[in-house]
N, C-alpha and C. Protein backbone atom coordinates (compact mmCIF):
# COMPACT_ATOMS: atom_id res chain seq x y z
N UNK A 1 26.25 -8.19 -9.21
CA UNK A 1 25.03 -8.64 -9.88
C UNK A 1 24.86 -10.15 -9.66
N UNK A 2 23.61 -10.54 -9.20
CA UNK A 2 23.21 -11.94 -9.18
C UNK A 2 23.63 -13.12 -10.41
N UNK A 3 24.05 -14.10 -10.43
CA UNK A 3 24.26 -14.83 -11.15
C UNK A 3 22.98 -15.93 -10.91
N UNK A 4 23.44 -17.69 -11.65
CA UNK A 4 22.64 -18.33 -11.11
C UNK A 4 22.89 -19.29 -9.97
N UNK A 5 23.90 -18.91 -8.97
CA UNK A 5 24.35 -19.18 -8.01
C UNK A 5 24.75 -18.07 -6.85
N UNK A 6 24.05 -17.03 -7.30
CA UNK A 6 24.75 -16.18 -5.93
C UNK A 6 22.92 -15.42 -5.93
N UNK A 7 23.01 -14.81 -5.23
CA UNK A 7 21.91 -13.54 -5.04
C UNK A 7 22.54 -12.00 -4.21
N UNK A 8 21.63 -11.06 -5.31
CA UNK A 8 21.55 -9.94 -4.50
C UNK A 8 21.13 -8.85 -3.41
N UNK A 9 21.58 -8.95 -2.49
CA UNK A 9 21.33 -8.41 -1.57
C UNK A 9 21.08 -6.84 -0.66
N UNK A 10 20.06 -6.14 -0.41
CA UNK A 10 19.92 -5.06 -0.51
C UNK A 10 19.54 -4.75 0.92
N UNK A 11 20.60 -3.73 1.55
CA UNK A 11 19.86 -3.31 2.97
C UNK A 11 19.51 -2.03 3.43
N UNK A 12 18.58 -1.91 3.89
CA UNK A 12 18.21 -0.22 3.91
C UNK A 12 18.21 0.22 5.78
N UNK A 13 18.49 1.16 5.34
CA UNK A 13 18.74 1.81 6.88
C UNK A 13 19.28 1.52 7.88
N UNK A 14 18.45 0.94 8.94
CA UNK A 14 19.54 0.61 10.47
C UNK A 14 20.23 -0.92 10.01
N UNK A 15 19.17 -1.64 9.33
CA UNK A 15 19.44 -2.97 8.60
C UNK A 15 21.28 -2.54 8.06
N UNK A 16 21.06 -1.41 7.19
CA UNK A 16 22.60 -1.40 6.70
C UNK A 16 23.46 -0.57 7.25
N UNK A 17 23.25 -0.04 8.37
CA UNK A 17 24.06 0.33 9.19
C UNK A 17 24.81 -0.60 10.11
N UNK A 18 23.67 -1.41 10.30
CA UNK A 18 24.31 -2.95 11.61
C UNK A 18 25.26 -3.43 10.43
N UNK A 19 24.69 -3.81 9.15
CA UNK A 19 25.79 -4.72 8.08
C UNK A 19 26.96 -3.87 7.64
N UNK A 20 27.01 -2.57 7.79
CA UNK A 20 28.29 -1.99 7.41
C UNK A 20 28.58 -2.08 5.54
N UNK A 21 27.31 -2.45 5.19
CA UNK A 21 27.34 -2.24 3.30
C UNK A 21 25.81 -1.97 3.31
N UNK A 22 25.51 -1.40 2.05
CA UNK A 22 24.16 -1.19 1.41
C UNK A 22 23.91 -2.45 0.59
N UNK A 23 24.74 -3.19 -0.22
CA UNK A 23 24.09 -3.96 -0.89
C UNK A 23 25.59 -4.84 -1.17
N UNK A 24 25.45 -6.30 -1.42
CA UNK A 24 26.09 -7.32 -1.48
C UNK A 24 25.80 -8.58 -2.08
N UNK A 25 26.91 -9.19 -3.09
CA UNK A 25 26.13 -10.74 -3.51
C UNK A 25 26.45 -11.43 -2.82
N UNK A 26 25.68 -12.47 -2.40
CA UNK A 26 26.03 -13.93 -1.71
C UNK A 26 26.01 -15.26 -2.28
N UNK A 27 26.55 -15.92 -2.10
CA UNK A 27 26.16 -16.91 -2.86
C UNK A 27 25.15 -17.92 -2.56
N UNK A 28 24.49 -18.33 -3.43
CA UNK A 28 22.99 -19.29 -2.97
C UNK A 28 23.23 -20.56 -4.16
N UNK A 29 23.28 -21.72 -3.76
CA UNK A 29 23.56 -22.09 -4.47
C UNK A 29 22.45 -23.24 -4.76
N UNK A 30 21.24 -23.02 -4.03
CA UNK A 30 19.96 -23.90 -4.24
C UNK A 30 18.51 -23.15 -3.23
N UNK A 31 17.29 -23.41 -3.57
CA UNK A 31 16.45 -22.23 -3.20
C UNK A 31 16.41 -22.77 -1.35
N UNK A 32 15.92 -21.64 -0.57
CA UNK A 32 15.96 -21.57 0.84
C UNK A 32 15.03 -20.71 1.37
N UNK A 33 14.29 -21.31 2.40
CA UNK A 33 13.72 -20.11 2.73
C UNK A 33 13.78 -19.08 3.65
N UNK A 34 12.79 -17.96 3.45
CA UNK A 34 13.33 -16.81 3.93
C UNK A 34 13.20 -16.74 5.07
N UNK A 35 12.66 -17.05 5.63
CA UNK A 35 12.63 -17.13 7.07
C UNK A 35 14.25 -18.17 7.64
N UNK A 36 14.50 -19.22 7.51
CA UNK A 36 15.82 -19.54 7.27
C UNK A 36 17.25 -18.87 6.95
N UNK A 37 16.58 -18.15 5.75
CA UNK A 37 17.84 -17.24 5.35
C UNK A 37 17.79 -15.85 6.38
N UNK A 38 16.75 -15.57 6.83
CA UNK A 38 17.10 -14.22 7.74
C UNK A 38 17.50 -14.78 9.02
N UNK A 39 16.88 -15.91 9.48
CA UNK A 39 17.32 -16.76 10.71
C UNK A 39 19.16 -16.71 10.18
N UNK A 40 19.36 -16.98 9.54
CA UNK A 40 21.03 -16.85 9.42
C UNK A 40 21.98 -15.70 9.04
N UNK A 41 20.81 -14.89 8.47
CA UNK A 41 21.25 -13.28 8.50
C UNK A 41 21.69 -12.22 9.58
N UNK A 42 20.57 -13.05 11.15
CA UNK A 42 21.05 -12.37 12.17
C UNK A 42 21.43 -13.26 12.85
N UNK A 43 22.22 -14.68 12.61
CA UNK A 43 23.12 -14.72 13.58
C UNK A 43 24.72 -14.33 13.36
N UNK A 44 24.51 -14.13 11.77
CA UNK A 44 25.73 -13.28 11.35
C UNK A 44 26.19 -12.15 12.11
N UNK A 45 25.11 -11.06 12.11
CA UNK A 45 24.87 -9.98 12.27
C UNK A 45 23.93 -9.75 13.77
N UNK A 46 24.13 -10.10 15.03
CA UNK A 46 23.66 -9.83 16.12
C UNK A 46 22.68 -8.73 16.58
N UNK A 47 23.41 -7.65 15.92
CA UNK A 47 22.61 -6.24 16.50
C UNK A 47 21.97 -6.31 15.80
N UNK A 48 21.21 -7.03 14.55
CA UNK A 48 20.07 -6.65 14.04
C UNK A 48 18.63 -7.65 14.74
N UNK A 49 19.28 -8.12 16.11
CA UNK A 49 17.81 -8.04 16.67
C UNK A 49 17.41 -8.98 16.21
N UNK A 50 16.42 -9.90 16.85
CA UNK A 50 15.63 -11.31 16.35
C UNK A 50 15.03 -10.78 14.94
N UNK A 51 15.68 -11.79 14.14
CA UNK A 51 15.39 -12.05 12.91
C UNK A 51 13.90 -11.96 12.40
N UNK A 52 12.82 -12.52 13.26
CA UNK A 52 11.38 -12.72 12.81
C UNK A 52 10.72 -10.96 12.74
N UNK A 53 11.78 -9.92 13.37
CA UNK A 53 11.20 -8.82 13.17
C UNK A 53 11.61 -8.12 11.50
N UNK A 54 12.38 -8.35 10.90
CA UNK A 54 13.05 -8.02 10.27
C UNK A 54 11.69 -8.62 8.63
N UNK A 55 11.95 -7.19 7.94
CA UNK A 55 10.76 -7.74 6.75
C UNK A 55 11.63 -8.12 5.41
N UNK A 56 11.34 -8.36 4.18
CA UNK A 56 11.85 -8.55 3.11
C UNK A 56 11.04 -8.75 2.10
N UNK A 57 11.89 -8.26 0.77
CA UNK A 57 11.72 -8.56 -0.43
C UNK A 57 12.22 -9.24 -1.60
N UNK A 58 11.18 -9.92 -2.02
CA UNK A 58 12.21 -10.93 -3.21
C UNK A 58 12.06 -10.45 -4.74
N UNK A 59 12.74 -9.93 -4.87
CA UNK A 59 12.53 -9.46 -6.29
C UNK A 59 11.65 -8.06 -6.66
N UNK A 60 11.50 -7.66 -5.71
CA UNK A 60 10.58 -6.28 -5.70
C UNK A 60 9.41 -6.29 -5.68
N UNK A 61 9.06 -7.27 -4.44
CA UNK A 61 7.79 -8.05 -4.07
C UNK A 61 7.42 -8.35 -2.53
N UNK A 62 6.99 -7.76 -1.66
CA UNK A 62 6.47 -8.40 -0.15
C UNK A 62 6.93 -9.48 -0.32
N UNK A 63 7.76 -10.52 0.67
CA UNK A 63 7.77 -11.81 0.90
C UNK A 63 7.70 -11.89 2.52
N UNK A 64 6.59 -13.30 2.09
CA UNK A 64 6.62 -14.30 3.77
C UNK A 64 7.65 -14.91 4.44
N UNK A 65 7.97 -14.80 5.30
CA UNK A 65 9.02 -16.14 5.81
C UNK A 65 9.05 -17.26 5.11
N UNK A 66 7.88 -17.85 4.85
CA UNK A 66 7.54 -19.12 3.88
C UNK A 66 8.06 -19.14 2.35
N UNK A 67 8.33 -17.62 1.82
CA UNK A 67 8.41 -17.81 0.50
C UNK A 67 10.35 -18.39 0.44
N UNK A 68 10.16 -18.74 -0.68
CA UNK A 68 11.52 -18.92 -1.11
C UNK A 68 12.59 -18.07 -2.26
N UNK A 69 13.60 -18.17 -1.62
CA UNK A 69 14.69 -17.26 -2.20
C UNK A 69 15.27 -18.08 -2.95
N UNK A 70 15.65 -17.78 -4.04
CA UNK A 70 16.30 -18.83 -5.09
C UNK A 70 17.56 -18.01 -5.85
N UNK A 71 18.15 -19.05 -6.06
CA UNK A 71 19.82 -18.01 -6.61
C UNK A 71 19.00 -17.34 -8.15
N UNK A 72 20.35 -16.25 -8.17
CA UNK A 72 19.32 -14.85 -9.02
C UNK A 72 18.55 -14.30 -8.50
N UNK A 73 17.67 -14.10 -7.45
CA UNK A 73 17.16 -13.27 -6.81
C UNK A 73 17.41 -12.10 -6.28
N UNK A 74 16.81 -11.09 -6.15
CA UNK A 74 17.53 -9.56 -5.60
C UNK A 74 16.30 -9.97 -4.02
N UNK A 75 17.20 -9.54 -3.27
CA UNK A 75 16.61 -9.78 -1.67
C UNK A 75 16.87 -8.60 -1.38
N UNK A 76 15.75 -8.11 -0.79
CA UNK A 76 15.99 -6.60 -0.06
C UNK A 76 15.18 -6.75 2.12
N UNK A 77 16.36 -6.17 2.39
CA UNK A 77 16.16 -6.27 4.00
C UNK A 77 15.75 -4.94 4.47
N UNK A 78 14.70 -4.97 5.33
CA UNK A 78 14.67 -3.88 6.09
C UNK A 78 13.82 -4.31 7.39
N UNK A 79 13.90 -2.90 8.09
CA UNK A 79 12.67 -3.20 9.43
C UNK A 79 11.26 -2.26 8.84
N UNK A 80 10.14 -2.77 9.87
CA UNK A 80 9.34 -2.69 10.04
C UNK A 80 9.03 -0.79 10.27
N UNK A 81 7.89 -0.54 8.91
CA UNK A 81 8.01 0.98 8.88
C UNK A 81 6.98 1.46 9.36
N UNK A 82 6.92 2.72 10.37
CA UNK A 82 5.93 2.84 10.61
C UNK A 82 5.45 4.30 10.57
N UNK A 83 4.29 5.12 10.55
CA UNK A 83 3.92 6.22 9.70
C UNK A 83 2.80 6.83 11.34
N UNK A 84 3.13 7.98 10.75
CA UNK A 84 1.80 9.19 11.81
C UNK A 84 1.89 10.14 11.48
């Protein structure tokens, strides 16, 4: 569970197949943004493919690259879904 220095982290599908967990805290220890934080998400994590494809949520909310992630936050990762 998120404190006010860590955040929670949530990955769905191939996202948490490349990470090898469904969900994880990290620690954050001042706000960052998301585009930043996924820029460092996949150089952790390689096979998940340039980062700018990759979507997210902050708190159970669409977020931009632009928005910011702040410790206590629940972050959820996934790719791009598509329907027919």
């Amino acid at each position: 569970m998120a404190t006010g220095t860590t955040i929670d982290v949530l990955y769905f599908a191939q996202v948490a197949e490349h990470m090898g967990v469904r969900r994880e805290t990290q620690p954050l220890d001042a706000p960052v943004r998301a585009g930043d934080w996924l820029d460092a998400l996949a150089a952790r994590c390689p096979a998940l493919g340039p980062s700018a494809r990759l979507k997210l949520a902050i708190n159970q909310e669409h977020a931009a690259r632009t928005a910011m992630i702040r410790p206590g936050d629940e972050v959820a990762v996934f790719e791009p879904v598509t329907g027919g």
